[in-house]
PDB file of N, CA and C in Angstrom:
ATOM      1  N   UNK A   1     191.312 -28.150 -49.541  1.00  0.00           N
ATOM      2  CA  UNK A   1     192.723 -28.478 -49.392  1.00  0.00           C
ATOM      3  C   UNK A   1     192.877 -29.837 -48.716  1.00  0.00           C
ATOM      4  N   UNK A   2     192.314 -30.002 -47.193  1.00  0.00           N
ATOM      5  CA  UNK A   2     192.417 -31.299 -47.072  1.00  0.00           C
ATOM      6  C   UNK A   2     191.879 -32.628 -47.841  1.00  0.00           C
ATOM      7  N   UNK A   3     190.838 -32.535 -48.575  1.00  0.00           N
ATOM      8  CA  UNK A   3     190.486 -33.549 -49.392  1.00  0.00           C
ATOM      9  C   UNK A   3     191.485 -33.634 -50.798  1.00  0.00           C
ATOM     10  N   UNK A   4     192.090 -32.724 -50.620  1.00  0.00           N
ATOM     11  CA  UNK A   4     193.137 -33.142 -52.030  1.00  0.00           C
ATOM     12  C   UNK A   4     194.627 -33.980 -51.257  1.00  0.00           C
ATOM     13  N   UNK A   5     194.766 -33.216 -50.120  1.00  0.00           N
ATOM     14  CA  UNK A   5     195.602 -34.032 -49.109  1.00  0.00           C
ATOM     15  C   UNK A   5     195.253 -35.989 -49.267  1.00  0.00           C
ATOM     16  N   UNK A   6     194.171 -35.763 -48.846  1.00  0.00           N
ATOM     17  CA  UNK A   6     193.464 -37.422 -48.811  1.00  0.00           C
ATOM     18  C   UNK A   6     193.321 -38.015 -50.196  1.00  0.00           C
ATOM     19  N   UNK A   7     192.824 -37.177 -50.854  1.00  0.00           N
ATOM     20  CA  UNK A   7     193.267 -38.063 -52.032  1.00  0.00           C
ATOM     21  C   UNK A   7     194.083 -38.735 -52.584  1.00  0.00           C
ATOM     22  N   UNK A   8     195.224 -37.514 -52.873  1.00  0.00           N
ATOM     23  CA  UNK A   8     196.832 -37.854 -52.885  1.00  0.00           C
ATOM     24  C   UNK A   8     197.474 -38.843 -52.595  1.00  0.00           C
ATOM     25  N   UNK A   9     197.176 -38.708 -50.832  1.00  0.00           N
ATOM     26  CA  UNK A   9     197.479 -40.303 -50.213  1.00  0.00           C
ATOM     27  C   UNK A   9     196.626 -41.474 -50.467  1.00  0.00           C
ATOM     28  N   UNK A  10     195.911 -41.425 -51.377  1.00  0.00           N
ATOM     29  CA  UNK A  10     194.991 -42.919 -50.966  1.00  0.00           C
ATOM     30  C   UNK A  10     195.759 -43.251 -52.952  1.00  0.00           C
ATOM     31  N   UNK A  11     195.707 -42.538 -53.601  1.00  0.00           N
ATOM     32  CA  UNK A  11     196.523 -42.464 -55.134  1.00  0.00           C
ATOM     33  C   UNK A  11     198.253 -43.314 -54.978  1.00  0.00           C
ATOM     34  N   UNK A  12     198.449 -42.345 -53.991  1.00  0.00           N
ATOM     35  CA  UNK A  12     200.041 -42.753 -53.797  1.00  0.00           C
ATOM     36  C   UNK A  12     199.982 -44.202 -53.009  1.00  0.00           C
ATOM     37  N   UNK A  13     198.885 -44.525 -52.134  1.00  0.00           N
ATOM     38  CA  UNK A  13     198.942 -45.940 -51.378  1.00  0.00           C
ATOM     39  C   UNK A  13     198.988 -46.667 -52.446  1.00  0.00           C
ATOM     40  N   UNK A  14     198.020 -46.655 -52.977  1.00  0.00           N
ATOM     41  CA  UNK A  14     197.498 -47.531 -54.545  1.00  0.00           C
ATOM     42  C   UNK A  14     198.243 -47.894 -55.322  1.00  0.00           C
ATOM     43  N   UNK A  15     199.356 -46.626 -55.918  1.00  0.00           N
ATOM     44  CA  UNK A  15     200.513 -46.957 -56.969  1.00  0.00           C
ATOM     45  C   UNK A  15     201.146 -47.914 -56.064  1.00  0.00           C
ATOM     46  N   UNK A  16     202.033 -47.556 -54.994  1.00  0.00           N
ATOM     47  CA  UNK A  16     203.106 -48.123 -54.811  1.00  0.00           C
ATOM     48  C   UNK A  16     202.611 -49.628 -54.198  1.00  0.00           C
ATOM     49  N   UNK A  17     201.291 -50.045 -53.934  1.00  0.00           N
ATOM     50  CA  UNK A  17     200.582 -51.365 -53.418  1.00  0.00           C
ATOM     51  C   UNK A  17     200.868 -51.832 -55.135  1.00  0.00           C
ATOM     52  N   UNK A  18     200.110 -51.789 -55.827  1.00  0.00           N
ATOM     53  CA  UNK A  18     200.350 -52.215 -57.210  1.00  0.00           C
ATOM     54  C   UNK A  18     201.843 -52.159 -57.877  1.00  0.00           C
ATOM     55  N   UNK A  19     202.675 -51.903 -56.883  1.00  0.00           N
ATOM     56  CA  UNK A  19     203.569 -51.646 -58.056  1.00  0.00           C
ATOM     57  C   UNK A  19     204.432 -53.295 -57.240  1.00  0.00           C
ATOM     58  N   UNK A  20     204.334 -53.064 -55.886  1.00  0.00           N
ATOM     59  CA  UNK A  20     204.752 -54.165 -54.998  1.00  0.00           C
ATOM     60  C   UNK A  20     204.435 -55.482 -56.033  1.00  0.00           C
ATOM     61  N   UNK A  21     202.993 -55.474 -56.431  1.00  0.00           N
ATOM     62  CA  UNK A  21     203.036 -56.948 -57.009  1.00  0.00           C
ATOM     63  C   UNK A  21     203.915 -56.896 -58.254  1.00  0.00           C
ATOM     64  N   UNK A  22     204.570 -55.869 -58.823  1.00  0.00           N
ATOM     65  CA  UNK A  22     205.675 -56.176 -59.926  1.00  0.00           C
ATOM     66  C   UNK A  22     206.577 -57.273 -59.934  1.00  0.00           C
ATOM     67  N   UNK A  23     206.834 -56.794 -58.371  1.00  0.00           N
ATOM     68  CA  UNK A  23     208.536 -57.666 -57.918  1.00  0.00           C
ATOM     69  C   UNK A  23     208.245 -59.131 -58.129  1.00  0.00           C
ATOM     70  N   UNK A  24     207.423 -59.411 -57.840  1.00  0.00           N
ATOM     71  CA  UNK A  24     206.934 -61.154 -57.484  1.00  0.00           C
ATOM     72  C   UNK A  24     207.261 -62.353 -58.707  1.00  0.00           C
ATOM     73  N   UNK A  25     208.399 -62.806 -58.502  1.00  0.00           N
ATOM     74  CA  UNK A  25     208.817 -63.258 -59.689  1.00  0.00           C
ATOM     75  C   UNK A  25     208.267 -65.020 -59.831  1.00  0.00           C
ATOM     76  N   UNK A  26     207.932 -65.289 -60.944  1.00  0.00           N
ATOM     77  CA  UNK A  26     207.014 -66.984 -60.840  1.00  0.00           C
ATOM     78  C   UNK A  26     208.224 -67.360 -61.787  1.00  0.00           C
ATOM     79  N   UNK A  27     208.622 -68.488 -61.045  1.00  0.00           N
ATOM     80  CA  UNK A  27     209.471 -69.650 -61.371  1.00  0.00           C
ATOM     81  C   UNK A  27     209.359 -70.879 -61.424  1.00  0.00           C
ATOM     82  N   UNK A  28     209.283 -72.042 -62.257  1.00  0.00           N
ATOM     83  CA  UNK A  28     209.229 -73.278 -62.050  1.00  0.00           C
ATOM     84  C   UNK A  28     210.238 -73.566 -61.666  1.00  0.00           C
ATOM     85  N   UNK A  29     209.677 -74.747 -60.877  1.00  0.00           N
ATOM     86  CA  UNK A  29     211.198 -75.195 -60.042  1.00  0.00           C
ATOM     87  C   UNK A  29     210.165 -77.025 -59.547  1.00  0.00           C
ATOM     88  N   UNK A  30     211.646 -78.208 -59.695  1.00  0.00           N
ATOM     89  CA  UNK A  30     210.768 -79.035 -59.039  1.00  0.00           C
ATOM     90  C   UNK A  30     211.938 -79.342 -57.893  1.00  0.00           C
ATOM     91  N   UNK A  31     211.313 -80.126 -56.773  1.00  0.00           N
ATOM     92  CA  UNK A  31     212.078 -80.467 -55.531  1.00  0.00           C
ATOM     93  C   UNK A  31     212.685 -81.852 -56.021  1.00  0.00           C
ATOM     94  N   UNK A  32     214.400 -81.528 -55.616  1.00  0.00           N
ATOM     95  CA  UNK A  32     214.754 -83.134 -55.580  1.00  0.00           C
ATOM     96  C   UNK A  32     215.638 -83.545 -54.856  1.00  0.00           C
ATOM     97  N   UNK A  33     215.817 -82.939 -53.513  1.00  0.00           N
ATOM     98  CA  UNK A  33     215.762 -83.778 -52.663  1.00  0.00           C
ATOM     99  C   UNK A  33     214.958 -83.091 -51.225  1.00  0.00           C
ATOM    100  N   UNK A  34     214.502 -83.518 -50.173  1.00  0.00           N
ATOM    101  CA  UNK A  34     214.448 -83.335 -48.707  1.00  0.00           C
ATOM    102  C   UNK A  34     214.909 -84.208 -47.735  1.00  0.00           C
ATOM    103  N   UNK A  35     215.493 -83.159 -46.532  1.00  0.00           N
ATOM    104  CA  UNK A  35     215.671 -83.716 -45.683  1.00  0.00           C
ATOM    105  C   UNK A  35     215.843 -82.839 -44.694  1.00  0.00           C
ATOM    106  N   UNK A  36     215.087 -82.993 -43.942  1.00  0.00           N
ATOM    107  CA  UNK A  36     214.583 -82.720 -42.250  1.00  0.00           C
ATOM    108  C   UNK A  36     213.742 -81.434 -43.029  1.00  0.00           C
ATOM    109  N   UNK A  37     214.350 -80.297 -42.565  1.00  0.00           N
ATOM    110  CA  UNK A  37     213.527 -78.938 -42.830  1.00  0.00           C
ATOM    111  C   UNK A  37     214.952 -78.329 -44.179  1.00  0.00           C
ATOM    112  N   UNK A  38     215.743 -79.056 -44.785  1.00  0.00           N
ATOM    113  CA  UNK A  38     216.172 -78.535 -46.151  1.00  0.00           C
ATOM    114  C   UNK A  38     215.504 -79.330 -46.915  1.00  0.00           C
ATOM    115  N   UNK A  39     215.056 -78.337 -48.227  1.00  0.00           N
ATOM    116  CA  UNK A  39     214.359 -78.795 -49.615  1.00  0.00           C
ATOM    117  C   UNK A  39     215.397 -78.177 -50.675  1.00  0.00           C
ATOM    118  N   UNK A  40     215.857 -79.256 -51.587  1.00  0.00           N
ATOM    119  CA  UNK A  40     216.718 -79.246 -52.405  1.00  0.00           C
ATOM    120  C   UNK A  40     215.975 -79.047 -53.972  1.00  0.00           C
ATOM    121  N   UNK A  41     215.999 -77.825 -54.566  1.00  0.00           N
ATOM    122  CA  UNK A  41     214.941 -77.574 -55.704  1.00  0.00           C
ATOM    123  C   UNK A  41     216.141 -77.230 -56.898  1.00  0.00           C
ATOM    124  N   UNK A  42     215.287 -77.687 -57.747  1.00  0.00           N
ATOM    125  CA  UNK A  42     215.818 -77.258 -59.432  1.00  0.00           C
ATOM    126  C   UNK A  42     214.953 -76.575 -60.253  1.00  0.00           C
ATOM    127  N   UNK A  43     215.410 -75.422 -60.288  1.00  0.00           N
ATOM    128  CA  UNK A  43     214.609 -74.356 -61.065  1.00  0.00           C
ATOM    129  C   UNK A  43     214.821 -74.126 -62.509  1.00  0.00           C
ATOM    130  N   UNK A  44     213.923 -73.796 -63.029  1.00  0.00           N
ATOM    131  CA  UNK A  44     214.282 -73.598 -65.039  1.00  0.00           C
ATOM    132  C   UNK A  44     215.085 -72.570 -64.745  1.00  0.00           C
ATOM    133  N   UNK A  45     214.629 -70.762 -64.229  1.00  0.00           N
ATOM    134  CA  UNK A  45     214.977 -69.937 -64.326  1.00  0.00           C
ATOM    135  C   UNK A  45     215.517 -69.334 -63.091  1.00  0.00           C
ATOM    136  N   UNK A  46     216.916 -69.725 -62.590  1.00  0.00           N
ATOM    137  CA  UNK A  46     217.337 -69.455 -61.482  1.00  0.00           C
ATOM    138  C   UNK A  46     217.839 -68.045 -61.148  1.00  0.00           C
ATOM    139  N   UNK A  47     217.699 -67.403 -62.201  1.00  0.00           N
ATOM    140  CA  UNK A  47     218.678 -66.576 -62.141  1.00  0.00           C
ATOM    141  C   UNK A  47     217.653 -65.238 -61.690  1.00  0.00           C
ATOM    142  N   UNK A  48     216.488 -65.005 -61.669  1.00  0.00           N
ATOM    143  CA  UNK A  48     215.313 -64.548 -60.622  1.00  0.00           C
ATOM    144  C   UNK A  48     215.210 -64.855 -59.736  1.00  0.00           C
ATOM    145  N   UNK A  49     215.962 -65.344 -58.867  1.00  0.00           N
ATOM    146  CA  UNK A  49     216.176 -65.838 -57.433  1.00  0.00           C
ATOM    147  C   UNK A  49     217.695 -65.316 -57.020  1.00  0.00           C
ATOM    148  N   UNK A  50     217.505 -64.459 -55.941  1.00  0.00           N
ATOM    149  CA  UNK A  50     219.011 -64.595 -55.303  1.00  0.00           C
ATOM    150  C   UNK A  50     219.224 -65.711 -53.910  1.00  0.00           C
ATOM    151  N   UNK A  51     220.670 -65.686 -53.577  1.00  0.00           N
ATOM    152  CA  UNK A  51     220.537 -66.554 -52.080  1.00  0.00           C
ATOM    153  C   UNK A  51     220.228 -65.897 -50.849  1.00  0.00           C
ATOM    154  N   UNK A  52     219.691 -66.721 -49.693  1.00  0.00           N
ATOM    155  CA  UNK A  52     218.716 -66.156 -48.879  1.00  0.00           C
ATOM    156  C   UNK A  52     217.838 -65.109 -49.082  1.00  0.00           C
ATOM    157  N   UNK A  53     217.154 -64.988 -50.201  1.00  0.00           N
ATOM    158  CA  UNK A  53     215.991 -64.444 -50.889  1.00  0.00           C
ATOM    159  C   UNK A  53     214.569 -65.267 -49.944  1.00  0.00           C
ATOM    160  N   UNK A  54     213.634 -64.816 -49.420  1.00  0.00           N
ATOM    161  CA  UNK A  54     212.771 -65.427 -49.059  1.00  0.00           C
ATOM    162  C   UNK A  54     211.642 -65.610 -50.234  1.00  0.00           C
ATOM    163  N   UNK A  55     211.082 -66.969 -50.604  1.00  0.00           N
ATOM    164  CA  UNK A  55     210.352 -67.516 -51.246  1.00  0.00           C
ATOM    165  C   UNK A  55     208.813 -68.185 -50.869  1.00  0.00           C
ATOM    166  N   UNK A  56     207.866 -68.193 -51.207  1.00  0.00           N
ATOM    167  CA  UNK A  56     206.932 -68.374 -51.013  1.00  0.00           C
ATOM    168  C   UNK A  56     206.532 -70.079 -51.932  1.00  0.00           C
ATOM    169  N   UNK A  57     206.727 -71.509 -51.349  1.00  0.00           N
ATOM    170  CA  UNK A  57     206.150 -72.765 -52.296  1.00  0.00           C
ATOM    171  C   UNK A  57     205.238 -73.072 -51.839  1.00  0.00           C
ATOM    172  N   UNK A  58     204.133 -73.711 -53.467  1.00  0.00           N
ATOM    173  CA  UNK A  58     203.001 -73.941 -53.219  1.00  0.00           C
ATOM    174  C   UNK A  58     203.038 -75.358 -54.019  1.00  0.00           C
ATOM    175  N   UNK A  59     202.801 -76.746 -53.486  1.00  0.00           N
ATOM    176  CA  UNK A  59     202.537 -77.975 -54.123  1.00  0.00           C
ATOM    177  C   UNK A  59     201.712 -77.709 -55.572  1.00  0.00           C
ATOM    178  N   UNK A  60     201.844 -78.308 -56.575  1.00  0.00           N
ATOM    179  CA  UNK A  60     201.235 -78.665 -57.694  1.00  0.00           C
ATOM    180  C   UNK A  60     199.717 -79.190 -57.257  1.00  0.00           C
ATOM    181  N   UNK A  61     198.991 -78.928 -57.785  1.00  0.00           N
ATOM    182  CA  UNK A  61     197.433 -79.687 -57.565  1.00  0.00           C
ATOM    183  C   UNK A  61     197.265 -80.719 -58.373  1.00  0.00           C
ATOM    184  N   UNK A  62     196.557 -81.743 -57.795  1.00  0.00           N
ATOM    185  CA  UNK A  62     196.814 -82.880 -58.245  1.00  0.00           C
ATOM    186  C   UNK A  62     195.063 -82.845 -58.808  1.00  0.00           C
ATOM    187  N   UNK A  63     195.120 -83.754 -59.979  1.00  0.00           N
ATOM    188  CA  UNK A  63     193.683 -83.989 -60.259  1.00  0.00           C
ATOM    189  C   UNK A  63     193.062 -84.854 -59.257  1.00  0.00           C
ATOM    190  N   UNK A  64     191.533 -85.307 -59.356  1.00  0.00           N
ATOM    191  CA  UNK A  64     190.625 -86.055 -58.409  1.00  0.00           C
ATOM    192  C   UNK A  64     191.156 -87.291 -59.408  1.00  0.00           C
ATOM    193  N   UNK A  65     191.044 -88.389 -58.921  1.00  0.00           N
ATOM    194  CA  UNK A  65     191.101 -90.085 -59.040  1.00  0.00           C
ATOM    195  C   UNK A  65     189.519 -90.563 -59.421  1.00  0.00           C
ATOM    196  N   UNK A  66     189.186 -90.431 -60.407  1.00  0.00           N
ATOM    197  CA  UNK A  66     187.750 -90.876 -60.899  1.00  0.00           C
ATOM    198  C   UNK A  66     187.887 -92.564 -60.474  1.00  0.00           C
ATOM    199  N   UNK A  67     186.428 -93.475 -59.719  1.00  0.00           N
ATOM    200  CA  UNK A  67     186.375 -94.169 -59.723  1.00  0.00           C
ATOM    201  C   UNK A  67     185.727 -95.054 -60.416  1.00  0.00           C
ATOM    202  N   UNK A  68     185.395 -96.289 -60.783  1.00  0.00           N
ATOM    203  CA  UNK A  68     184.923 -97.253 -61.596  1.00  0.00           C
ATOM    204  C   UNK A  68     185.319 -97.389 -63.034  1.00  0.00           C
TER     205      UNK A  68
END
């Protein structure tokens, strides 16, 4: 009985951990303007974003600069 207990819960941790990464919505968006600590962005698909929604930005990676 208790190992079906433990199971259960480690099943049910699992779904609802996996299900968390559903929500995570990826948007392009580029910045155009800053100033001080506001960043002024333009997104393709805004409408996956609400206001004061907390967001997670990550800079574009830039290639290496080959020399000669």
């Amino acid at each position: 009985m208790n190992k079906k207990v433990v199971s259960l819960a480690v099943a049910l941790v699992f779904a609802l951990g996996a299900a968390g990464f559903g929500y995570a919505a990826k948007v392009d968006c580029e910045v155009v303007t800053v100033d001080g600590d506001k960043v002024t962005m333009t997104c393709k698909d805004g409408a996956k974003l609400a206001p004061g929604e907390k967001v997670k930005v990550a800079s574009a990676k830039k290639g290496a600069v080959e020399g000669c």
